[in-house]
Every structure is written in structure tokens, then in C-alpha cells.
PDB file of N, CA and C in Angstrom:
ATOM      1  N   UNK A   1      -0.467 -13.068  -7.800  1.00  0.00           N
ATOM      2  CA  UNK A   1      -0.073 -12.072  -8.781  1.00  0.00           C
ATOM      3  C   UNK A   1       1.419 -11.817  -8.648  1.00  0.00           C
ATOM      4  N   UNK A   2       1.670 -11.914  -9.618  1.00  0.00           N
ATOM      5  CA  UNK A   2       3.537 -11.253  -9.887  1.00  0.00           C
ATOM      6  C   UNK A   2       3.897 -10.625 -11.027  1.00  0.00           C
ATOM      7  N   UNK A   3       4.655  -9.324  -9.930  1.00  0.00           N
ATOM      8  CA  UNK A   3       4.434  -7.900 -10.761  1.00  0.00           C
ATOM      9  C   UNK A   3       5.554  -8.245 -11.522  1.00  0.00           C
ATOM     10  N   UNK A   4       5.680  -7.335 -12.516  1.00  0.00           N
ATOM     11  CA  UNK A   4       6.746  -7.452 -13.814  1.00  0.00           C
ATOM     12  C   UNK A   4       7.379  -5.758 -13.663  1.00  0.00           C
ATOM     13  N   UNK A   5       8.409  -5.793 -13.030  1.00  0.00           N
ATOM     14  CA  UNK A   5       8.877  -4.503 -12.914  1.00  0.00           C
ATOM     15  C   UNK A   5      10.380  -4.350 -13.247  1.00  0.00           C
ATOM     16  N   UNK A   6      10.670  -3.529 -13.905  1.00  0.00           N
ATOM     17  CA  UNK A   6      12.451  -3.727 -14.508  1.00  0.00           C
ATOM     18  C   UNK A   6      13.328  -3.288 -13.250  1.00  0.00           C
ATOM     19  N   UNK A   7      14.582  -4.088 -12.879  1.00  0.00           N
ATOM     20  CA  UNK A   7      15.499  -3.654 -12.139  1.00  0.00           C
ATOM     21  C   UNK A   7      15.890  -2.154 -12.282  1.00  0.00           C
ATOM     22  N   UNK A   8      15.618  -1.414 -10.895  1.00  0.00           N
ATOM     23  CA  UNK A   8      15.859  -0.254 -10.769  1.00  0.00           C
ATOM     24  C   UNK A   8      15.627   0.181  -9.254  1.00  0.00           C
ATOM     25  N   UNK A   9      16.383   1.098  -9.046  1.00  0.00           N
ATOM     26  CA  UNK A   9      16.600   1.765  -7.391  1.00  0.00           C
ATOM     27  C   UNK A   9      15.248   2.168  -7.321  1.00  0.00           C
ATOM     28  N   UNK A  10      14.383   2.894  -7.902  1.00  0.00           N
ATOM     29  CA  UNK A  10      13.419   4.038  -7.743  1.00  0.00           C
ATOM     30  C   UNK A  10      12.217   3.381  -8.729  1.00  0.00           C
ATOM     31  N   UNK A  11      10.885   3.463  -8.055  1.00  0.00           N
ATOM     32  CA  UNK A  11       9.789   3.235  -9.095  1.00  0.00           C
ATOM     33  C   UNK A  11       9.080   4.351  -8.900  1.00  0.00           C
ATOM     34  N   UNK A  12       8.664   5.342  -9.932  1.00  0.00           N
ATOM     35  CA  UNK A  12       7.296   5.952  -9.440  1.00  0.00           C
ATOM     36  C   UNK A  12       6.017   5.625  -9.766  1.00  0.00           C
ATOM     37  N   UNK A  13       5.266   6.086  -8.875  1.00  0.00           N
ATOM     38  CA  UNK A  13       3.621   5.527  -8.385  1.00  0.00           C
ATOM     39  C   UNK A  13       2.905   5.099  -9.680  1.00  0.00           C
ATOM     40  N   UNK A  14       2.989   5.847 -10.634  1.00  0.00           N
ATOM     41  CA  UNK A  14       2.646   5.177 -12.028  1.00  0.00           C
ATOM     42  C   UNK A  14       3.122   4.059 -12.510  1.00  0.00           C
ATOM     43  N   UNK A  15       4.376   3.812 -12.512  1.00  0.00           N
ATOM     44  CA  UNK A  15       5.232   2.557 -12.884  1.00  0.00           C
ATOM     45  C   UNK A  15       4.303   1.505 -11.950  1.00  0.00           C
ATOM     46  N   UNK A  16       3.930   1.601 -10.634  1.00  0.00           N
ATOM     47  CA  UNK A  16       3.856   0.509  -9.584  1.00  0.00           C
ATOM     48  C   UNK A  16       2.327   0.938  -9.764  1.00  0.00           C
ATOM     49  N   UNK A  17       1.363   1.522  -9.683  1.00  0.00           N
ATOM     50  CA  UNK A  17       0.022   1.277 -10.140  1.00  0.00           C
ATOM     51  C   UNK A  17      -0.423   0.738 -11.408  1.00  0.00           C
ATOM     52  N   UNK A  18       0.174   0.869 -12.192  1.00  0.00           N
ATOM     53  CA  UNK A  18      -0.080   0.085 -13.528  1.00  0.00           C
ATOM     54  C   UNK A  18       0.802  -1.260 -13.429  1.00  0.00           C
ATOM     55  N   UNK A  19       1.895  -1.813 -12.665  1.00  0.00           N
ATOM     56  CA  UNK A  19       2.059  -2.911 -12.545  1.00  0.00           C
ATOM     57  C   UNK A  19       1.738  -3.578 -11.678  1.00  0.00           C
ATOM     58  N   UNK A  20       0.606  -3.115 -11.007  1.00  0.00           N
ATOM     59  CA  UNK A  20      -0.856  -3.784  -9.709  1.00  0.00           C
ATOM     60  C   UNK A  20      -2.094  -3.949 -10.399  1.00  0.00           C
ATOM     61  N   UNK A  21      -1.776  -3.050 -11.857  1.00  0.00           N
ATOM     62  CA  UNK A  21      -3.405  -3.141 -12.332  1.00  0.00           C
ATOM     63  C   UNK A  21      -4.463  -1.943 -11.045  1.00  0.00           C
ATOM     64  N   UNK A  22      -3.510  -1.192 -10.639  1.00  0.00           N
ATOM     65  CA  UNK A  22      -4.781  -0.912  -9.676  1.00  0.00           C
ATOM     66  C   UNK A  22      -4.524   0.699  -9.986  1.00  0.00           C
ATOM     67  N   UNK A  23      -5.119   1.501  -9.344  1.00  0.00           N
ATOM     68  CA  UNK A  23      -5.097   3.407  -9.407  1.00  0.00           C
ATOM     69  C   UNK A  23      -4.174   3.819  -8.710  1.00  0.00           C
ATOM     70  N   UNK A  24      -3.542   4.481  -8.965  1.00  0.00           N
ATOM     71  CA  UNK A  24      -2.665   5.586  -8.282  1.00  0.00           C
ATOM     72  C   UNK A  24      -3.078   5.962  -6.814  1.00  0.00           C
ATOM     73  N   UNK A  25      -4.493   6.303  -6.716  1.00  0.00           N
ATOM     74  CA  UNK A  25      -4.860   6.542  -5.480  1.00  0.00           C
ATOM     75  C   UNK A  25      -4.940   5.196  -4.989  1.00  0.00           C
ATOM     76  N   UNK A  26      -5.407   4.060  -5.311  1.00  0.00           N
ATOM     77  CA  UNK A  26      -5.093   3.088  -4.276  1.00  0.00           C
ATOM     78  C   UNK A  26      -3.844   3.162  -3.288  1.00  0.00           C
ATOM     79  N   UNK A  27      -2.643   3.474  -4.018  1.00  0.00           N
ATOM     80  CA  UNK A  27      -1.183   2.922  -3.537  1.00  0.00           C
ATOM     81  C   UNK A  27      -1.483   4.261  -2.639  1.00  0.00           C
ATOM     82  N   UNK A  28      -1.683   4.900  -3.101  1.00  0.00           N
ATOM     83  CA  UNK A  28      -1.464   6.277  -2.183  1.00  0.00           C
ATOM     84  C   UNK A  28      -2.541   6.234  -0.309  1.00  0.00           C
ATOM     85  N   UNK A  29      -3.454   5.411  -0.897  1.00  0.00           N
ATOM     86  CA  UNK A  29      -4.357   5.145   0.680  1.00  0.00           C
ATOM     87  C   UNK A  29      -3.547   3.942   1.123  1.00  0.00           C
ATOM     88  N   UNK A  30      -3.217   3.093   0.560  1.00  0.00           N
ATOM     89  CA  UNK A  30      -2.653   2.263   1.453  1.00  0.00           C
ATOM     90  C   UNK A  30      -1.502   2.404   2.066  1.00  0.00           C
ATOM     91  N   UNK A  31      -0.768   3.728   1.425  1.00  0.00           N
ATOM     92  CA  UNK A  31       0.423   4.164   1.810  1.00  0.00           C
ATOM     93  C   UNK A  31       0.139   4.533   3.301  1.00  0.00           C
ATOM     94  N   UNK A  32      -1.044   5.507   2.962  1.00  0.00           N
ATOM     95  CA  UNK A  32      -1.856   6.056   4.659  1.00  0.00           C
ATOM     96  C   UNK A  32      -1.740   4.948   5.470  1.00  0.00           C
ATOM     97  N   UNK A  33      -2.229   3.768   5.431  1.00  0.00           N
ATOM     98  CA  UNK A  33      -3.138   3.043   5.851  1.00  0.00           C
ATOM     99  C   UNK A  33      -2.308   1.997   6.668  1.00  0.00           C
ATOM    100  N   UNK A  34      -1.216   1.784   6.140  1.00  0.00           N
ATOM    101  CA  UNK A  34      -0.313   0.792   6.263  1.00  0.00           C
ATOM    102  C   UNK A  34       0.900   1.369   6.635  1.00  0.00           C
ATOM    103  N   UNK A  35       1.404   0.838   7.784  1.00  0.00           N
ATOM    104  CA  UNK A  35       3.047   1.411   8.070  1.00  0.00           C
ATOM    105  C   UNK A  35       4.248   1.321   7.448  1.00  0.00           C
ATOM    106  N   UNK A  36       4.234  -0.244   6.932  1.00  0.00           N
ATOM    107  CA  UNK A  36       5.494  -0.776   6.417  1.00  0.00           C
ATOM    108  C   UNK A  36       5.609  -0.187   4.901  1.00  0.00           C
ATOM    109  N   UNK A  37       4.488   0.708   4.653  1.00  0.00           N
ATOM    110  CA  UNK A  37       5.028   1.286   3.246  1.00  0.00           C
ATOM    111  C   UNK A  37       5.446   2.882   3.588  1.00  0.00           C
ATOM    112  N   UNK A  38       6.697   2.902   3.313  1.00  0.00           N
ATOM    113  CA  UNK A  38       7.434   4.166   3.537  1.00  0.00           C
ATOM    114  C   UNK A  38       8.374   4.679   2.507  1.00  0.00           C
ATOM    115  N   UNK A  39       7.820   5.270   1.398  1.00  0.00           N
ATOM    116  CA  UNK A  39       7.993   5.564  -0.196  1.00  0.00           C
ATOM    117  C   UNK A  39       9.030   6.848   0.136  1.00  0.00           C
ATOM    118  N   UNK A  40      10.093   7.055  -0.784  1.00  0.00           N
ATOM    119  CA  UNK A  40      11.032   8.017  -0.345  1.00  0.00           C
ATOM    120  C   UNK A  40       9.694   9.130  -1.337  1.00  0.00           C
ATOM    121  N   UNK A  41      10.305  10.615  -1.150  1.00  0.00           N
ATOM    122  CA  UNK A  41       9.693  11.196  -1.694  1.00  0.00           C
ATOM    123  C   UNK A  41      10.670  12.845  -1.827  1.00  0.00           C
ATOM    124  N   UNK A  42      11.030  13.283  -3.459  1.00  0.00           N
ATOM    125  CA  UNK A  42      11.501  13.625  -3.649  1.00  0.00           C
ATOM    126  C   UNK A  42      11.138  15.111  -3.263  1.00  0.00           C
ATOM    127  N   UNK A  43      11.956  16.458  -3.822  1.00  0.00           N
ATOM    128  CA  UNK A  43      11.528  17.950  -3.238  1.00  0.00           C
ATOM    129  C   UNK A  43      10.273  18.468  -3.860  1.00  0.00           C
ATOM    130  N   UNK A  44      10.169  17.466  -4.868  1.00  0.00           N
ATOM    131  CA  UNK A  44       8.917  18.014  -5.743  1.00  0.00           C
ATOM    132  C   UNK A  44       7.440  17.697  -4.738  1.00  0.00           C
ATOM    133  N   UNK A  45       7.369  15.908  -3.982  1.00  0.00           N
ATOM    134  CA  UNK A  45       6.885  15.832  -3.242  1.00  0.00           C
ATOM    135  C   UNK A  45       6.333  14.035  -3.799  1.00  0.00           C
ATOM    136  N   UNK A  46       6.772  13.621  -4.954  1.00  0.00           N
ATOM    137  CA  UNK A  46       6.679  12.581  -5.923  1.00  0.00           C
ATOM    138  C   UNK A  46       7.312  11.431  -5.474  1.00  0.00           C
ATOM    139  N   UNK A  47       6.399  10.395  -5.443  1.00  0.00           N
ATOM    140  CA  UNK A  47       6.280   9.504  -4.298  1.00  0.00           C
ATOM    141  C   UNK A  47       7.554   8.226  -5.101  1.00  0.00           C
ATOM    142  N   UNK A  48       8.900   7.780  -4.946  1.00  0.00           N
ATOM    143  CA  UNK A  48       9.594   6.560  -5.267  1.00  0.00           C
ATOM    144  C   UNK A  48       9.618   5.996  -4.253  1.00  0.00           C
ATOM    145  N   UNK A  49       9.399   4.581  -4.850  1.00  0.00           N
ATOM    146  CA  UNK A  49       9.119   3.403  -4.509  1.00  0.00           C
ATOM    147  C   UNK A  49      10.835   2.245  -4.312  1.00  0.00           C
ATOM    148  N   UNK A  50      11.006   2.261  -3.134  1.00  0.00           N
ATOM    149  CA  UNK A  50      12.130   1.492  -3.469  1.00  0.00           C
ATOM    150  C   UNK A  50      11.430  -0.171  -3.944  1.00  0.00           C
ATOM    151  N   UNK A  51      12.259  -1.161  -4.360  1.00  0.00           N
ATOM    152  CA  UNK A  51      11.929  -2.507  -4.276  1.00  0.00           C
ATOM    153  C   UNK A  51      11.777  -3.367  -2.931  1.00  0.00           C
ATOM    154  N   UNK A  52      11.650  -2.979  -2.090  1.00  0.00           N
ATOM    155  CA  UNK A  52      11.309  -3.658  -0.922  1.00  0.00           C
ATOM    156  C   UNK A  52      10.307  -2.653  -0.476  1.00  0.00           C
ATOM    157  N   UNK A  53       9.286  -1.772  -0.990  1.00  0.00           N
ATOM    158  CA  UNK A  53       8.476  -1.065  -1.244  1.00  0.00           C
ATOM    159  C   UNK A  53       7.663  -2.088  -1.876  1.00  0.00           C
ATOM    160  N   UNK A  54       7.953  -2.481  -2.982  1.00  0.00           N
ATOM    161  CA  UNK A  54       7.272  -3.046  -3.974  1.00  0.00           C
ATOM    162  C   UNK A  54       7.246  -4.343  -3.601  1.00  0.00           C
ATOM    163  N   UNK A  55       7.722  -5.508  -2.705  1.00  0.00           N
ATOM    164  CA  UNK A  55       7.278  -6.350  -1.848  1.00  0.00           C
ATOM    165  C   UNK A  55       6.827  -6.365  -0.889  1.00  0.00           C
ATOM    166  N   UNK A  56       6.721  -5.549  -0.440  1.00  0.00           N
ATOM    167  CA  UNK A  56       5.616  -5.099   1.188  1.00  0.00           C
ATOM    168  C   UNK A  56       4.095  -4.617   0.328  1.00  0.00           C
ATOM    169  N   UNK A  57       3.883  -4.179  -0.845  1.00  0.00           N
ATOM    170  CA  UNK A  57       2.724  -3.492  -1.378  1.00  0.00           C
ATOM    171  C   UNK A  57       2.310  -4.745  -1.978  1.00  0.00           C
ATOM    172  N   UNK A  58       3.371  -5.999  -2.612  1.00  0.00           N
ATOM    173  CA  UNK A  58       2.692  -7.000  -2.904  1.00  0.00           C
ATOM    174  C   UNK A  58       1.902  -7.685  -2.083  1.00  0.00           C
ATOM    175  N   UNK A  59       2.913  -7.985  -1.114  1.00  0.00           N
ATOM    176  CA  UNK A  59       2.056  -8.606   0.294  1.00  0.00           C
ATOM    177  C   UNK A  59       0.923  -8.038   0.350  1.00  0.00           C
ATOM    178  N   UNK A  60       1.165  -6.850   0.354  1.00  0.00           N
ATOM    179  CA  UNK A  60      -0.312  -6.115   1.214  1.00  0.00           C
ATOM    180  C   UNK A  60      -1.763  -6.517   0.051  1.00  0.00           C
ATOM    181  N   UNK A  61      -1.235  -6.240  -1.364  1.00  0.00           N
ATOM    182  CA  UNK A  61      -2.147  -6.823  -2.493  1.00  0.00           C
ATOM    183  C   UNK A  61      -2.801  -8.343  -2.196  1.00  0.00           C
ATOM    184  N   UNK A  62      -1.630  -8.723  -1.695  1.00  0.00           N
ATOM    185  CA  UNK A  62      -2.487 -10.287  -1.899  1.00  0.00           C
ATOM    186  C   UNK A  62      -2.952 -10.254  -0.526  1.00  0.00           C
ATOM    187  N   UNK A  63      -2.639  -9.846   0.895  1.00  0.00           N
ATOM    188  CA  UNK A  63      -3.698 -10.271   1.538  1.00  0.00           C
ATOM    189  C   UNK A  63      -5.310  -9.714   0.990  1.00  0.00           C
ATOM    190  N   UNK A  64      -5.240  -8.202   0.761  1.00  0.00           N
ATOM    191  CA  UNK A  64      -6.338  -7.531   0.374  1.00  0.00           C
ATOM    192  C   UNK A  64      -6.963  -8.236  -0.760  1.00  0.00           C
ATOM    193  N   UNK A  65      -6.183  -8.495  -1.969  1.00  0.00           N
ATOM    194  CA  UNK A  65      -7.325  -8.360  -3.031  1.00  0.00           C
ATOM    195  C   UNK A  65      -7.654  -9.783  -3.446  1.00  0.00           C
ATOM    196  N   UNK A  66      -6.424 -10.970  -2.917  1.00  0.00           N
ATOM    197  CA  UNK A  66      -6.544 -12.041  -3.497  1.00  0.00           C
ATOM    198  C   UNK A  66      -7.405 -13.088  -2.090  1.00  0.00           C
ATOM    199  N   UNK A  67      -6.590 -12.878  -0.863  1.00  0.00           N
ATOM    200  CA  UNK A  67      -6.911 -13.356   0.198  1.00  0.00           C
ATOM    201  C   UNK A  67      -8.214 -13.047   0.767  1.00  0.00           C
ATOM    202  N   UNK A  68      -8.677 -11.707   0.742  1.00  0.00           N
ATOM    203  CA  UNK A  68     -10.229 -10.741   1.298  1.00  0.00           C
ATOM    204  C   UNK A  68     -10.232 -10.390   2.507  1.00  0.00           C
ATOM    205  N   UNK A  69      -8.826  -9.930   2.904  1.00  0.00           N
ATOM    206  CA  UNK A  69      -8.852  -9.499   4.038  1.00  0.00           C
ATOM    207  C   UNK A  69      -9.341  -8.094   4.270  1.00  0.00           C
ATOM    208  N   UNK A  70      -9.910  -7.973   5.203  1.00  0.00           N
ATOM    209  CA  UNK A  70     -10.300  -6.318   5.512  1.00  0.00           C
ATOM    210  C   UNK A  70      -8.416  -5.594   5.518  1.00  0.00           C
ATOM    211  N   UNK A  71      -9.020  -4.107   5.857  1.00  0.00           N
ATOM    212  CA  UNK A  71      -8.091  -3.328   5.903  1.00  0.00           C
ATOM    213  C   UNK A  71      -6.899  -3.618   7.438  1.00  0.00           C
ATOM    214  N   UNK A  72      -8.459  -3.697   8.386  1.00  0.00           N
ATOM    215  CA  UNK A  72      -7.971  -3.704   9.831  1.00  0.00           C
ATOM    216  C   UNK A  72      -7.470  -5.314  10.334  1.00  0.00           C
ATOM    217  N   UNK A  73      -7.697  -6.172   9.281  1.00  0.00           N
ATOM    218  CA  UNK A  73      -7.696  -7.804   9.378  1.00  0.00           C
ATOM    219  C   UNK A  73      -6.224  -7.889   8.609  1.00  0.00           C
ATOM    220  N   UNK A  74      -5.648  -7.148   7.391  1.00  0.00           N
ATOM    221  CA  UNK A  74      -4.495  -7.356   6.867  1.00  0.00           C
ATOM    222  C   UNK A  74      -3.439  -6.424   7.943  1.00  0.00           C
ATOM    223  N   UNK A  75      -4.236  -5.063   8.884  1.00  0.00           N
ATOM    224  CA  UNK A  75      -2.811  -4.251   9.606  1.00  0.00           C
ATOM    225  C   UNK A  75      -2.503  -5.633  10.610  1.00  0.00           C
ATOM    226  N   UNK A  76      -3.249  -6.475  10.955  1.00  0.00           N
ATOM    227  CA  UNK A  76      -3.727  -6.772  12.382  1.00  0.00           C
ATOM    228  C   UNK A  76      -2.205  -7.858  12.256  1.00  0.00           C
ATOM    229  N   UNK A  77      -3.103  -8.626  10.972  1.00  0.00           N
ATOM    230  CA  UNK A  77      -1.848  -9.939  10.623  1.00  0.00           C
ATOM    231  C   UNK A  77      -0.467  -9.597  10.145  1.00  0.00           C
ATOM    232  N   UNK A  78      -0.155  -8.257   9.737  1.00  0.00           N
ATOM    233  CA  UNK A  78       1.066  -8.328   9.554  1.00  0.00           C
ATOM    234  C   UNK A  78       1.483  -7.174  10.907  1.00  0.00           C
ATOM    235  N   UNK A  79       1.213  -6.773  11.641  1.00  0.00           N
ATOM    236  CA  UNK A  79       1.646  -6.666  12.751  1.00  0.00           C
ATOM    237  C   UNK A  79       1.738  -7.725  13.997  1.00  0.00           C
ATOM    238  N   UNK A  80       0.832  -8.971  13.637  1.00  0.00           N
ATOM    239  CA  UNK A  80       1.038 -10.158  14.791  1.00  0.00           C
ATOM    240  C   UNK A  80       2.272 -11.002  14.157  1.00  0.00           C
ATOM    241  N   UNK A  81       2.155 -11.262  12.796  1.00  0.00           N
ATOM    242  CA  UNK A  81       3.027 -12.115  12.300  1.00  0.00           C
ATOM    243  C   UNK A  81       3.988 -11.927  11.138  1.00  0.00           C
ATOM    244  N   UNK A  82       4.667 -10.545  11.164  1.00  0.00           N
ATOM    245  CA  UNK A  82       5.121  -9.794   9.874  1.00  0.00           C
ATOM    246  C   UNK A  82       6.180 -10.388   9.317  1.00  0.00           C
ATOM    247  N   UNK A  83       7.171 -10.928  10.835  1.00  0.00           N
ATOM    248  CA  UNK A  83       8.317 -11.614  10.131  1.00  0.00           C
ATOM    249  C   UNK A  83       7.769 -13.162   9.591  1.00  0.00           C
ATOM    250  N   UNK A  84       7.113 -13.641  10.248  1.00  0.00           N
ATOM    251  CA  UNK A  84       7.098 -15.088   9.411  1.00  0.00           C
ATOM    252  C   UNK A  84       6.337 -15.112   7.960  1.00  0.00           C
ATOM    253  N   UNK A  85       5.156 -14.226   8.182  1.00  0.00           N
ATOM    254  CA  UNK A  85       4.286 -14.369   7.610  1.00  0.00           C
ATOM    255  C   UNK A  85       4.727 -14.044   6.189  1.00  0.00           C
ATOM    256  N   UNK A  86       5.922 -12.518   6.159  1.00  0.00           N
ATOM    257  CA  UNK A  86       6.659 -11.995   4.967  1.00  0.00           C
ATOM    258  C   UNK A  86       7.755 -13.000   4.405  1.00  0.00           C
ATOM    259  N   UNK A  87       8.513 -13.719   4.666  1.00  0.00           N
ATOM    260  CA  UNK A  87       9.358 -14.545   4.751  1.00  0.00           C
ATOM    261  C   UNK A  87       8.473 -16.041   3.796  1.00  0.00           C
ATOM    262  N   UNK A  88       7.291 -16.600   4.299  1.00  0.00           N
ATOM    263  CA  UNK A  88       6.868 -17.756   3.679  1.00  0.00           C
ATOM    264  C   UNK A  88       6.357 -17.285   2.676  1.00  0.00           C
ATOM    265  N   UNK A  89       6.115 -15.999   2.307  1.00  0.00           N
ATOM    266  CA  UNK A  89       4.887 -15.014   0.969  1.00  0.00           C
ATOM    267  C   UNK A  89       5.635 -15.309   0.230  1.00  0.00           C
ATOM    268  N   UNK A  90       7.535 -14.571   0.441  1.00  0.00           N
ATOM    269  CA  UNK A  90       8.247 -14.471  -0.327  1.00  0.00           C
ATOM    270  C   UNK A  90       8.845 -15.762  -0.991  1.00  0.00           C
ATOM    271  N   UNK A  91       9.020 -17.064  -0.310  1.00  0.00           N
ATOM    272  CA  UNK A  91       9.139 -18.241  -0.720  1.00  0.00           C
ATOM    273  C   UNK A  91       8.616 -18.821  -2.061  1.00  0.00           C
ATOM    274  N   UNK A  92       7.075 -18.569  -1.409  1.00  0.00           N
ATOM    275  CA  UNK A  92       5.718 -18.942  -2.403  1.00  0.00           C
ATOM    276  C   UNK A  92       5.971 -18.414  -3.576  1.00  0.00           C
ATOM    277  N   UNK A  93       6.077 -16.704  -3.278  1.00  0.00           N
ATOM    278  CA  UNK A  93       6.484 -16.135  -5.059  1.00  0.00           C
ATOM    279  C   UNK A  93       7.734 -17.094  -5.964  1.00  0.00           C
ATOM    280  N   UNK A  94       8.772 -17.274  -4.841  1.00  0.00           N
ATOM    281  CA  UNK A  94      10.183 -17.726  -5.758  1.00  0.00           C
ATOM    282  C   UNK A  94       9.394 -18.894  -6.414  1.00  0.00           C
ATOM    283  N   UNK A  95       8.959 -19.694  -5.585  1.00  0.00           N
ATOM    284  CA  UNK A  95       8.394 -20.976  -6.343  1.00  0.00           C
ATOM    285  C   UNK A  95       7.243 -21.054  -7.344  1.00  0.00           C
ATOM    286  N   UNK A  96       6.582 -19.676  -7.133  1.00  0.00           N
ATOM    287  CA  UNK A  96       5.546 -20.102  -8.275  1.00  0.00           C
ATOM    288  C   UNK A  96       6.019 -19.210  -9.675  1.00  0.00           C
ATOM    289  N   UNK A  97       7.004 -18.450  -9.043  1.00  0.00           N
ATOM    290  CA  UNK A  97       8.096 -18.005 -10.638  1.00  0.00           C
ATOM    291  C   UNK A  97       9.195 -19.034 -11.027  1.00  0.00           C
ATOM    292  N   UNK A  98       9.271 -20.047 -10.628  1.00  0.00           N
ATOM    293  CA  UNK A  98      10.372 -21.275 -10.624  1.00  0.00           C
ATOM    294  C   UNK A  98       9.344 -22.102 -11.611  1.00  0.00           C
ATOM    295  N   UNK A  99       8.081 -22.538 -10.731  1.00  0.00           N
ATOM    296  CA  UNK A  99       7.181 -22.852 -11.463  1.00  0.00           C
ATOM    297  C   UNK A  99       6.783 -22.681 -13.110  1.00  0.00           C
ATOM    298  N   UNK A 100       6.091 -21.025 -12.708  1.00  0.00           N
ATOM    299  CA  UNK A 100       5.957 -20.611 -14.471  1.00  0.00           C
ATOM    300  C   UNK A 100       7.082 -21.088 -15.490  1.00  0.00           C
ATOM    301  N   UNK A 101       8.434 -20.998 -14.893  1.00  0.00           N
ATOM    302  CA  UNK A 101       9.360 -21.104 -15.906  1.00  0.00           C
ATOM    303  C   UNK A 101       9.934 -22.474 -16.580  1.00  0.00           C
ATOM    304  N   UNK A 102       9.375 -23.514 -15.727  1.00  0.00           N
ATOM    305  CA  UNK A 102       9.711 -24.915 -15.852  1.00  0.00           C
ATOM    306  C   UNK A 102       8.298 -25.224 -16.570  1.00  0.00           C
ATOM    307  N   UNK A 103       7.373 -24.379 -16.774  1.00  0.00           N
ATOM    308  CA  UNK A 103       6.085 -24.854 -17.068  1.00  0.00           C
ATOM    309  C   UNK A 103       6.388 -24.304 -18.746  1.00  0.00           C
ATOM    310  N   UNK A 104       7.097 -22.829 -19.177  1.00  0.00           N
ATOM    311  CA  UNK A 104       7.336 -22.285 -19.914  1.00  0.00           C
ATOM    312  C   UNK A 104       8.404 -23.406 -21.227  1.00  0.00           C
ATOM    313  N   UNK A 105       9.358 -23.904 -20.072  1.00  0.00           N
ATOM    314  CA  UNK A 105      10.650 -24.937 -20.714  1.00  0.00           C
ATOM    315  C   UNK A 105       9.322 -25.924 -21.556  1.00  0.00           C
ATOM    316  N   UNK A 106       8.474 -26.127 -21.162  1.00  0.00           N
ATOM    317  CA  UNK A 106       8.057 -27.621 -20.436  1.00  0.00           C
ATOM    318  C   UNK A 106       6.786 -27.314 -22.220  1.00  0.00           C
ATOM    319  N   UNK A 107       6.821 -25.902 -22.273  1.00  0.00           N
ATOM    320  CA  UNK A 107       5.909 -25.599 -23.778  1.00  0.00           C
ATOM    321  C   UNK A 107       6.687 -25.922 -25.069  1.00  0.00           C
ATOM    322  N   UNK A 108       8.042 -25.741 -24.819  1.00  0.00           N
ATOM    323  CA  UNK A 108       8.774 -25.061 -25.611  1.00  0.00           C
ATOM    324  C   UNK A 108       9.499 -26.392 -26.335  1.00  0.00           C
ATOM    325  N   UNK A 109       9.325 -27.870 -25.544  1.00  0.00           N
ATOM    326  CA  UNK A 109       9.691 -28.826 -25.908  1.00  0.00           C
ATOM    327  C   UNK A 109       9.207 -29.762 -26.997  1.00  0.00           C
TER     328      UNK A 109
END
């Protein structure tokens, strides 16, 4: 899955639950649940999302929803292997958005 989110400092939880397809309260338990998501949060108490927010929540999406990892099976692996494991995720995305777009050229001919 690759989210479609417009360049910007700040996302709020609506912007980034509707571009997961998933609930508001999801992001909000996994916020619990998970360390590496640490959402600034304004005086009101309204949760922004920086963009390296929004690649740590991808990760966490695809081990969970695409991969089937448990909760305690996705803390486990990105606490044994966070740097490599985040690093080759992020690869995969560039290439399978490199992909779509050569596939896109590739209609258009």
C-alpha cells in the first residue's frame, strides 16, 4: 500500500486515517501500542503527524495488515531489526512507485 498524502509539515489523524483506509481509533491504539510513533500534539490536545510519522505507521501497516503479523510479533521485529528492516521497506516503496510510473508511461504509449 502507498499512501497518497500532499507535502506538508503536519498531518492530522483524519488526513492519515482516511489515507490508511483505516479508523481514527486504529492510529490512535497503535500510537499506544507502538513506540516509534510519537505524534506532536497541539494545546488543544490534537494529534499531528509529522512525515516520518507517516512512514513508521506505514511500516507498521504493512507488517500488521498486509504481512499478519501479531501486535507483539510486529513490536518484537522492529525492535530486533528496526534499522535494517526500515531502510529495505523504504527501498521497496521507492521501487514499486518507480514501478507504477514506468508502468503508467508504458499505458500512455
Amino acid at each position: 500500500m502507498h499512501v497518497e498524502l500532499p507535502e506538508k509539515r503536519y498531518y492530522g489523524i483524519g488526513e492519515v486515517a482516511d489515507a490508511f483506509g483505516v479508523n481514527a481509533s486504529l492510529i490512535r491504539f497503535w500510537e499506544k501500542e507502538f513506540d516509534i510513533l510519537q505524534p506532536k500534539k497541539n494545546a488543544k490536545g490534537n494529534r499531528k503527524f509529522t512525515p516520518e510519522d507517516i512512514k513508521n505507521l506505514e511500516f507498521i501497516y504493512h507488517l500488521v495488515k498486509e504481512r499478519g503479523f501479531t501486535l507483539e510479533g510486529a513490536k518484537i521485529h522492529l525492535r530486533e531489526n528496526k534499522k535494517d528492516t526500515l531502510s529495505n521497506f523504504e527501498i521497496i516503496r521507492k521501487l514499486e512507485s518507480i514501478k507504477a510510473e514506468l508502468l503508467k508511461i508504458k499505458d500512455q504509449l
